[in-house]
N, C-alpha and C. Protein backbone atom coordinates (compact mmCIF):
# COMPACT_ATOMS: atom_id res chain seq x y z
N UNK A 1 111.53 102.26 70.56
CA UNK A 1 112.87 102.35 71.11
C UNK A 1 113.10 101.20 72.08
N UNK A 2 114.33 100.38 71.89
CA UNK A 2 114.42 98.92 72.64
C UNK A 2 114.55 99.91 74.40
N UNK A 3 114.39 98.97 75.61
CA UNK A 3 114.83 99.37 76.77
C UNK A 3 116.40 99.03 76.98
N UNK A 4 116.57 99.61 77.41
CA UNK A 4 118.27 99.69 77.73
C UNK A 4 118.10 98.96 79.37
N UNK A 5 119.04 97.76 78.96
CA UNK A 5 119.83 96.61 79.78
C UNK A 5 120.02 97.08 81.07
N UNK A 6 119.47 96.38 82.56
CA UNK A 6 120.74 96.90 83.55
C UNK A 6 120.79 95.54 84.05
N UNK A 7 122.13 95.19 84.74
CA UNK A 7 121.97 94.08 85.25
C UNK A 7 122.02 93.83 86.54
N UNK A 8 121.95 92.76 87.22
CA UNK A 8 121.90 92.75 88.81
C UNK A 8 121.89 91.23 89.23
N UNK A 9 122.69 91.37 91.02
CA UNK A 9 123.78 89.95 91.33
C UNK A 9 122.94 89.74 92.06
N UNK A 10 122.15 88.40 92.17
CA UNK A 10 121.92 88.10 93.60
C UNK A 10 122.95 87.12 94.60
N UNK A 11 123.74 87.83 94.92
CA UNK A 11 125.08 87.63 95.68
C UNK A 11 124.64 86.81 97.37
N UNK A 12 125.05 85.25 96.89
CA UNK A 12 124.79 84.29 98.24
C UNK A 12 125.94 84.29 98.40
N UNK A 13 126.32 83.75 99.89
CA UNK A 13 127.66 83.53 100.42
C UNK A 13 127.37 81.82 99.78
N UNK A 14 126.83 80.82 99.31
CA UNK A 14 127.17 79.82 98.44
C UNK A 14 126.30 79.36 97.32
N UNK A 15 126.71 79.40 96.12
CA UNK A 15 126.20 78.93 95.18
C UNK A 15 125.29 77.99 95.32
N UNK A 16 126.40 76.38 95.95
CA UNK A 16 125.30 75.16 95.71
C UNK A 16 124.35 75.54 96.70
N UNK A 17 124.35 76.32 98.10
CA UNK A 17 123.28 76.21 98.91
C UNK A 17 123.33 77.38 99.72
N UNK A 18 122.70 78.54 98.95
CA UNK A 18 122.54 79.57 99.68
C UNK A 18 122.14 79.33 100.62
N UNK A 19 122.48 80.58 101.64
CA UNK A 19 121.94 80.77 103.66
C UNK A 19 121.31 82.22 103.49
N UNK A 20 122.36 83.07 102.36
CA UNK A 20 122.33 84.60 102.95
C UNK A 20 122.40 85.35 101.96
N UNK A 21 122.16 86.69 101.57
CA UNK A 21 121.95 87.12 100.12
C UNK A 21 122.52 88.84 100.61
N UNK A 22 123.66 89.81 99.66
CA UNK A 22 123.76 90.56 99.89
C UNK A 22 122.70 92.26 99.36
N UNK A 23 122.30 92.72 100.23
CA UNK A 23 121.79 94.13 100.22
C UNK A 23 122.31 94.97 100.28
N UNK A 24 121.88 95.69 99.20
CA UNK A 24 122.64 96.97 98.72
C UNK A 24 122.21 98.36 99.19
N UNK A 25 122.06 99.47 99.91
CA UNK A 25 121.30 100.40 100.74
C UNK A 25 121.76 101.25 98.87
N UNK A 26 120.64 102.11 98.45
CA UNK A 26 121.28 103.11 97.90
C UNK A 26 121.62 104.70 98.65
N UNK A 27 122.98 105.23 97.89
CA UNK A 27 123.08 106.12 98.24
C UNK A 27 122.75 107.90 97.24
N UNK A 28 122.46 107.48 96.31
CA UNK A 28 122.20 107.67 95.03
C UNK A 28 121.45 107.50 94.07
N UNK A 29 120.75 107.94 93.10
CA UNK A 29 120.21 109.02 93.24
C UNK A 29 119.17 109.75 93.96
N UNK A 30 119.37 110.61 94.44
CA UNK A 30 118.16 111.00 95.90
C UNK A 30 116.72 110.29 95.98
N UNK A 31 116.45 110.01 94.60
CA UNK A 31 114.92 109.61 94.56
C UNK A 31 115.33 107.98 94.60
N UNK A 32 116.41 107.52 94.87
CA UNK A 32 116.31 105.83 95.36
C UNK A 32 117.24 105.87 96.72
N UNK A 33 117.89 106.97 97.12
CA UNK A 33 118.60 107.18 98.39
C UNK A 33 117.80 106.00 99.31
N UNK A 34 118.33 105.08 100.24
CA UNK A 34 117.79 104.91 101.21
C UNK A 34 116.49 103.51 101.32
N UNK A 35 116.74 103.37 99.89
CA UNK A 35 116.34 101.86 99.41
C UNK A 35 117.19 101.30 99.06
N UNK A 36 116.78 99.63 99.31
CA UNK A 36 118.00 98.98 99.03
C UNK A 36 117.71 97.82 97.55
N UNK A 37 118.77 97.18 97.55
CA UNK A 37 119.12 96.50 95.89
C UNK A 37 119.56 95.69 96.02
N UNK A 38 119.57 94.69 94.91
CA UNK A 38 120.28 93.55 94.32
C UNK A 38 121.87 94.79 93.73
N UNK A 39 122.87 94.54 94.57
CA UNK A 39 123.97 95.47 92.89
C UNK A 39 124.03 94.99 91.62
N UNK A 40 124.51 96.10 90.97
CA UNK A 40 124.60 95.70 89.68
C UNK A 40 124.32 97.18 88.62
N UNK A 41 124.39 97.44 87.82
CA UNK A 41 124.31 98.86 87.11
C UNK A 41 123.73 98.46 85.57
N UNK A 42 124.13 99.74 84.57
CA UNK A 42 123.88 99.62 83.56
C UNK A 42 124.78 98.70 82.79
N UNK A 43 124.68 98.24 81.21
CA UNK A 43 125.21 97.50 80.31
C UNK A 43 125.54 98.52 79.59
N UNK A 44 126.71 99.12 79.33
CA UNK A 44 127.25 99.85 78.38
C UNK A 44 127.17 99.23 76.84
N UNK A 45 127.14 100.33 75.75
CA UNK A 45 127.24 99.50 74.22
C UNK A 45 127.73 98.77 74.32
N UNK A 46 127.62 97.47 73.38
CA UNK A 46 128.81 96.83 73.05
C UNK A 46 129.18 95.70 74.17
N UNK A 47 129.02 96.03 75.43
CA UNK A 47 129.19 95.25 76.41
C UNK A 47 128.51 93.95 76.58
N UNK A 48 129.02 92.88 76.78
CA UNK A 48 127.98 91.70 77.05
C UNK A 48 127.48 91.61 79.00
N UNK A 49 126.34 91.44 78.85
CA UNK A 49 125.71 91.76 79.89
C UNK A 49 126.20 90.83 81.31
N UNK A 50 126.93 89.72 81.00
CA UNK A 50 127.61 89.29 82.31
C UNK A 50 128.92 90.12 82.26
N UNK A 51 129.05 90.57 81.47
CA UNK A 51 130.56 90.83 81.58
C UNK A 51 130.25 92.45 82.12
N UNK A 52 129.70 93.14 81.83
CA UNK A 52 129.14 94.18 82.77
C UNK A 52 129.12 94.18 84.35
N UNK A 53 128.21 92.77 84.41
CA UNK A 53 127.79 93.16 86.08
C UNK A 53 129.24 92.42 86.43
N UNK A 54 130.06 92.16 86.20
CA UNK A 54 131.52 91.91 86.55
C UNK A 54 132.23 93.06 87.00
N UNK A 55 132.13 93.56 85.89
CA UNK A 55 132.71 95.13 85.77
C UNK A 55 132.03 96.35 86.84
N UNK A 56 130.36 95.94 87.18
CA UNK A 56 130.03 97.14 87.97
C UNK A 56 129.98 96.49 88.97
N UNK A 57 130.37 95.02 89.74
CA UNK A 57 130.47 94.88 90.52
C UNK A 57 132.09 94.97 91.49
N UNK A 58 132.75 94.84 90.44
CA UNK A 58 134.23 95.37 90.96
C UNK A 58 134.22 97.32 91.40
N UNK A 59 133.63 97.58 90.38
CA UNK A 59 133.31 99.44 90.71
C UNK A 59 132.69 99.27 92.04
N UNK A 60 131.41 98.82 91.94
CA UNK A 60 130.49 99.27 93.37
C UNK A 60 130.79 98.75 94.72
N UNK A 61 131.58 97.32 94.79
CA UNK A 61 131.61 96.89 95.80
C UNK A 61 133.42 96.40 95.89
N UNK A 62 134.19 96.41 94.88
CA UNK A 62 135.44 95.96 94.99
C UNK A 62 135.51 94.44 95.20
N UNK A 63 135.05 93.82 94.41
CA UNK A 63 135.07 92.19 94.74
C UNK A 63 135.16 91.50 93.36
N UNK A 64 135.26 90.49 92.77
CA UNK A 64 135.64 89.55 91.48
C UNK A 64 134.49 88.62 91.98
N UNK A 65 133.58 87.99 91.14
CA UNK A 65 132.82 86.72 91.81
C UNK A 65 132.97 86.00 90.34
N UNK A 66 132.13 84.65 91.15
CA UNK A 66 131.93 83.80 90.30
C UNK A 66 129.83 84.05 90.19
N UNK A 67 130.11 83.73 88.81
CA UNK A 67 128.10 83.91 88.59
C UNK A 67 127.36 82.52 88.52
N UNK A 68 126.53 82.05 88.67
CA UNK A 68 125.52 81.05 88.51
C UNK A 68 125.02 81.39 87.58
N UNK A 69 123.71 80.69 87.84
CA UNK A 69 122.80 80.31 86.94
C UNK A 69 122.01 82.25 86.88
N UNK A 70 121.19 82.02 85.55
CA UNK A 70 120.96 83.65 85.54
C UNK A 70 119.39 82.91 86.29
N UNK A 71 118.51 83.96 87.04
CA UNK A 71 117.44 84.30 87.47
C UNK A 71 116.76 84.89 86.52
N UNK A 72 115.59 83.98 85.79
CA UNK A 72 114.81 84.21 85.04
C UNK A 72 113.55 84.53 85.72
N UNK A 73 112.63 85.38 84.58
CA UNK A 73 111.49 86.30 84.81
C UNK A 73 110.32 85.39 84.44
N UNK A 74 109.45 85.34 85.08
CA UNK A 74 108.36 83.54 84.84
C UNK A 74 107.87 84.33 82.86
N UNK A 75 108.08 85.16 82.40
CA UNK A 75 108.25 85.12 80.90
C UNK A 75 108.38 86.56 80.51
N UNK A 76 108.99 86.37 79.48
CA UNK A 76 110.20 86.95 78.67
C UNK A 76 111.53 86.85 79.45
N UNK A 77 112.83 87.37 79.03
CA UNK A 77 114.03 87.35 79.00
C UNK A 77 114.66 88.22 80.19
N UNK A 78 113.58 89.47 80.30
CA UNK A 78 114.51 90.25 81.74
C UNK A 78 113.55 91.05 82.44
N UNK A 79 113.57 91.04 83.57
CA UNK A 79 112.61 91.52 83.95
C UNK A 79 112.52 93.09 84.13
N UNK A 80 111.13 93.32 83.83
CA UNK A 80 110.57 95.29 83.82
C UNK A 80 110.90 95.97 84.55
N UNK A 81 111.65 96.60 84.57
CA UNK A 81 112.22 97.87 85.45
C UNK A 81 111.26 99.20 85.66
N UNK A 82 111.28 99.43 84.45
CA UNK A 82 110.66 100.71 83.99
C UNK A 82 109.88 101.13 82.70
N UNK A 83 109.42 102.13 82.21
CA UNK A 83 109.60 102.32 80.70
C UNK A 83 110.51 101.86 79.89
N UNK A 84 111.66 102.83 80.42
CA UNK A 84 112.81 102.47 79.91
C UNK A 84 113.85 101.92 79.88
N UNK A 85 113.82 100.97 81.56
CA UNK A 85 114.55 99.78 81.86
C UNK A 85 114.46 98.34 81.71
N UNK A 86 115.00 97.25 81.41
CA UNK A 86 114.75 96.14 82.02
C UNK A 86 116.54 95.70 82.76
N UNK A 87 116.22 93.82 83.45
CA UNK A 87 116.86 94.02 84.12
C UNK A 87 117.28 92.67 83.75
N UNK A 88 118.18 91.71 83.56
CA UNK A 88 118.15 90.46 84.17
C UNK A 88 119.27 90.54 85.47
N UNK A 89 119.35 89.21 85.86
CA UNK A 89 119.52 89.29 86.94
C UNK A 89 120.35 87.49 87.06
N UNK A 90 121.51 87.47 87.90
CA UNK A 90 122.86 86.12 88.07
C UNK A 90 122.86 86.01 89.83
N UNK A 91 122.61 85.07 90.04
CA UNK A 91 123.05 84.41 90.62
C UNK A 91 124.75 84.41 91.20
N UNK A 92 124.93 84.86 92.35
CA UNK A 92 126.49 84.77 92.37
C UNK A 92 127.06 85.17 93.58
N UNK A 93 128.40 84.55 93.83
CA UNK A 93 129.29 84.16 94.86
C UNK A 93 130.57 84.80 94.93
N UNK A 94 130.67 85.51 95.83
CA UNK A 94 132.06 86.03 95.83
C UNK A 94 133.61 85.37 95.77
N UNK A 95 134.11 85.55 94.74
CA UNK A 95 135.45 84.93 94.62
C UNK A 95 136.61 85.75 94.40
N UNK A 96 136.74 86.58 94.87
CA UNK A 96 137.79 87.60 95.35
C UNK A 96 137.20 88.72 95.75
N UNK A 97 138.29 89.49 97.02
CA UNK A 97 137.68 90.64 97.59
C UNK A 97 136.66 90.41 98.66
N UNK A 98 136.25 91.43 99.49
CA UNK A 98 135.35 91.99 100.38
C UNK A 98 134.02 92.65 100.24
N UNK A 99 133.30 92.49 100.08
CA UNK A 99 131.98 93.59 99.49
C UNK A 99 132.17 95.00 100.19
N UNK A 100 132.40 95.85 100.02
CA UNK A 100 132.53 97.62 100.32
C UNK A 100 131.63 98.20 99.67
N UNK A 101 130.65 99.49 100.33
CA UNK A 101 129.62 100.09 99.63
C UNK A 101 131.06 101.08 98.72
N UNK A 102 131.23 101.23 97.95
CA UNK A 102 132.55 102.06 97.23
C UNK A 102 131.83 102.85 96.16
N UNK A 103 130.97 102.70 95.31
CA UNK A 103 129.97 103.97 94.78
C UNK A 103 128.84 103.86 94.68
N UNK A 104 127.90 104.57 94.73
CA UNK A 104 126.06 104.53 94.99
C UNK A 104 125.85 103.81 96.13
N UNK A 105 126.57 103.11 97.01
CA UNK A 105 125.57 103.01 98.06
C UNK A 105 126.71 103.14 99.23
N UNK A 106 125.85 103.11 100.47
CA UNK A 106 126.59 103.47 101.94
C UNK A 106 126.26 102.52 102.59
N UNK A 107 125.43 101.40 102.16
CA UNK A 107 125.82 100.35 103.50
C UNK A 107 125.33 98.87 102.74
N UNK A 108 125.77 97.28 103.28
CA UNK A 108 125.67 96.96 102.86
C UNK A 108 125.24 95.89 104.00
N UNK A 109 124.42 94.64 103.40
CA UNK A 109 124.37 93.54 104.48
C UNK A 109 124.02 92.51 103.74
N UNK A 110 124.21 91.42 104.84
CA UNK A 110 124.27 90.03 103.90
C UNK A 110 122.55 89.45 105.17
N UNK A 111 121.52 89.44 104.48
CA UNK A 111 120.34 88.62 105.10
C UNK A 111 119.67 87.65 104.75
N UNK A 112 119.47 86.69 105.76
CA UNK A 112 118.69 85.47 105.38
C UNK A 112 117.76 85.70 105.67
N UNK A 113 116.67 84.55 104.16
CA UNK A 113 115.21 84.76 103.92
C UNK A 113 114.53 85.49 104.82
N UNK A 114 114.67 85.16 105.99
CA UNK A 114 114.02 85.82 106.62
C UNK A 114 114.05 86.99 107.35
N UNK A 115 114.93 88.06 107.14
CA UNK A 115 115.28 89.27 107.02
C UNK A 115 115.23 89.82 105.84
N UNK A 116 114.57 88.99 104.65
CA UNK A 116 115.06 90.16 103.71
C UNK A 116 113.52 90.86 103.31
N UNK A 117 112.34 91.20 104.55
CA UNK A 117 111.29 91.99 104.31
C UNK A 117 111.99 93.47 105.76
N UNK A 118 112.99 93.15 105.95
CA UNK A 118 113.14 94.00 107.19
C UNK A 118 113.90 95.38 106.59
N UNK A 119 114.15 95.46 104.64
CA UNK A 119 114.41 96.38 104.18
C UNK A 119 113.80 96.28 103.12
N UNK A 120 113.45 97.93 102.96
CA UNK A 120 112.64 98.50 101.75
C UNK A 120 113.53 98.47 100.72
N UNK A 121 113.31 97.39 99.91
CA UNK A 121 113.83 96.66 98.82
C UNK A 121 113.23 97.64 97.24
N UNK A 122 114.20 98.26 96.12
CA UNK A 122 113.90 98.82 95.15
C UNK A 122 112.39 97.89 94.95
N UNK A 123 111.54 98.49 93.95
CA UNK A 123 110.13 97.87 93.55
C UNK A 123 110.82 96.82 92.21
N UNK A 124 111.63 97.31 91.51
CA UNK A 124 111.82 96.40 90.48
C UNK A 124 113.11 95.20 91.51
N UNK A 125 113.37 94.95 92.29
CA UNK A 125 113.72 94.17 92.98
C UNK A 125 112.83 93.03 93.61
N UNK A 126 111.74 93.39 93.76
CA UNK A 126 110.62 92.62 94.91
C UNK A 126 110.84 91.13 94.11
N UNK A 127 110.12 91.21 92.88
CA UNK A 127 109.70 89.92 92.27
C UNK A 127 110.84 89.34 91.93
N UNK A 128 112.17 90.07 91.90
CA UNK A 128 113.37 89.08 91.81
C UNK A 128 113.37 88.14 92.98
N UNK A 129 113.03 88.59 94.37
CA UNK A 129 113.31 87.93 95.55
C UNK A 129 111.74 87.38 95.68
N UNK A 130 111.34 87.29 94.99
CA UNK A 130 110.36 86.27 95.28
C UNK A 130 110.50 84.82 94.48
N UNK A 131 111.29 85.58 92.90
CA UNK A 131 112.14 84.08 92.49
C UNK A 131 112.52 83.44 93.23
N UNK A 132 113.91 83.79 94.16
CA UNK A 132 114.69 83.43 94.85
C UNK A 132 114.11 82.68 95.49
N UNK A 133 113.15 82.80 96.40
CA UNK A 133 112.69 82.62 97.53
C UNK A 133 111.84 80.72 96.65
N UNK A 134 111.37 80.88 95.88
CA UNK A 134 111.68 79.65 95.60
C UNK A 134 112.43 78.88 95.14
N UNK A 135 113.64 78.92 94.57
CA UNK A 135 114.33 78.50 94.39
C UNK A 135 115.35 77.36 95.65
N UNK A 136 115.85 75.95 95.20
CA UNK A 136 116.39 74.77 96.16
C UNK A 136 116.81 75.73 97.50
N UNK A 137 117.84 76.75 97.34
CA UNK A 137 118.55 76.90 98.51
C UNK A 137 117.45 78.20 99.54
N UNK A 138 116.72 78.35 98.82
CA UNK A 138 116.02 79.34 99.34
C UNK A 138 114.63 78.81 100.36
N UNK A 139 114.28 77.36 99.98
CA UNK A 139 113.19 77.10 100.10
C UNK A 139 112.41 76.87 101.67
N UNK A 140 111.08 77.23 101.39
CA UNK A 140 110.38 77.17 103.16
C UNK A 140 110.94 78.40 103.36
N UNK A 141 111.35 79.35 103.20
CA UNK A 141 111.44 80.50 104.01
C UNK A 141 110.74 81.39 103.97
């Protein structure tokens, strides 16, 4: 049975040269209550997978962005979630709207590199932000 798609933003306040990256607190479901995330949700049928985290990022946070480059997994295509998850994961900048926790989560913050061990980050999140963390705008931190 293939794993079913979820996707997820790593949301800088700038594309060419990130400073700051937004965190997602969950509020939902009890057994991720209180950890936090990259946003981003499932890929419905049929759906193409940027065009999703478009869609669950207008739901979860009320905002329109623009996406970058996608954040690749050092091999295969998306990275392991679960059994039954995987994940990839965009790069991206807000271009309309405010970020609002508006469903699954209750709080939200924008931290640089060096705040972002000061929250208990989902487990299938970690090695995304360790991409990051090398990556041009991220680097030395």
């Amino acid at each position: 049975m293939p794993l079913a798609l979820v996707v997820g933003a790593a949301l800088v306040d700038d594309l060419r040269a990130p400073g700051r990256l937004l965190a997602a607190r969950r509020s939902e479901p009890p057994s991720l209550a209180g950890r936090w995330e990259l946003p981003g949700g499932k890929v419905e049928p049929g759906e193409a997978p940027r065009a999703a985290l478009r869609r669950e990022l207008r739901e979860e946070l009320g905002v329109e962005v623009r996406l970058g480059d996608e954040v690749r997994p050092p091999e295969g295509a998306a990275w392991p979630l679960s059994e039954r998850y995987e994940m990839r994961v965009w790069l991206g900048a807000v271009a309309a709207g405010r970020p609002a926790p508006l469903l699954a989560h209750d709080e939200l913050r924008w931290l640089s590199p060096g705040q972002w061990s000061d929250v208990d980050w989902l487990d299938g999140d970690r090695p995304v932000l360790e991409a990051l963390r090398s990556r041009a705008g991220f680097a030395g931190c």
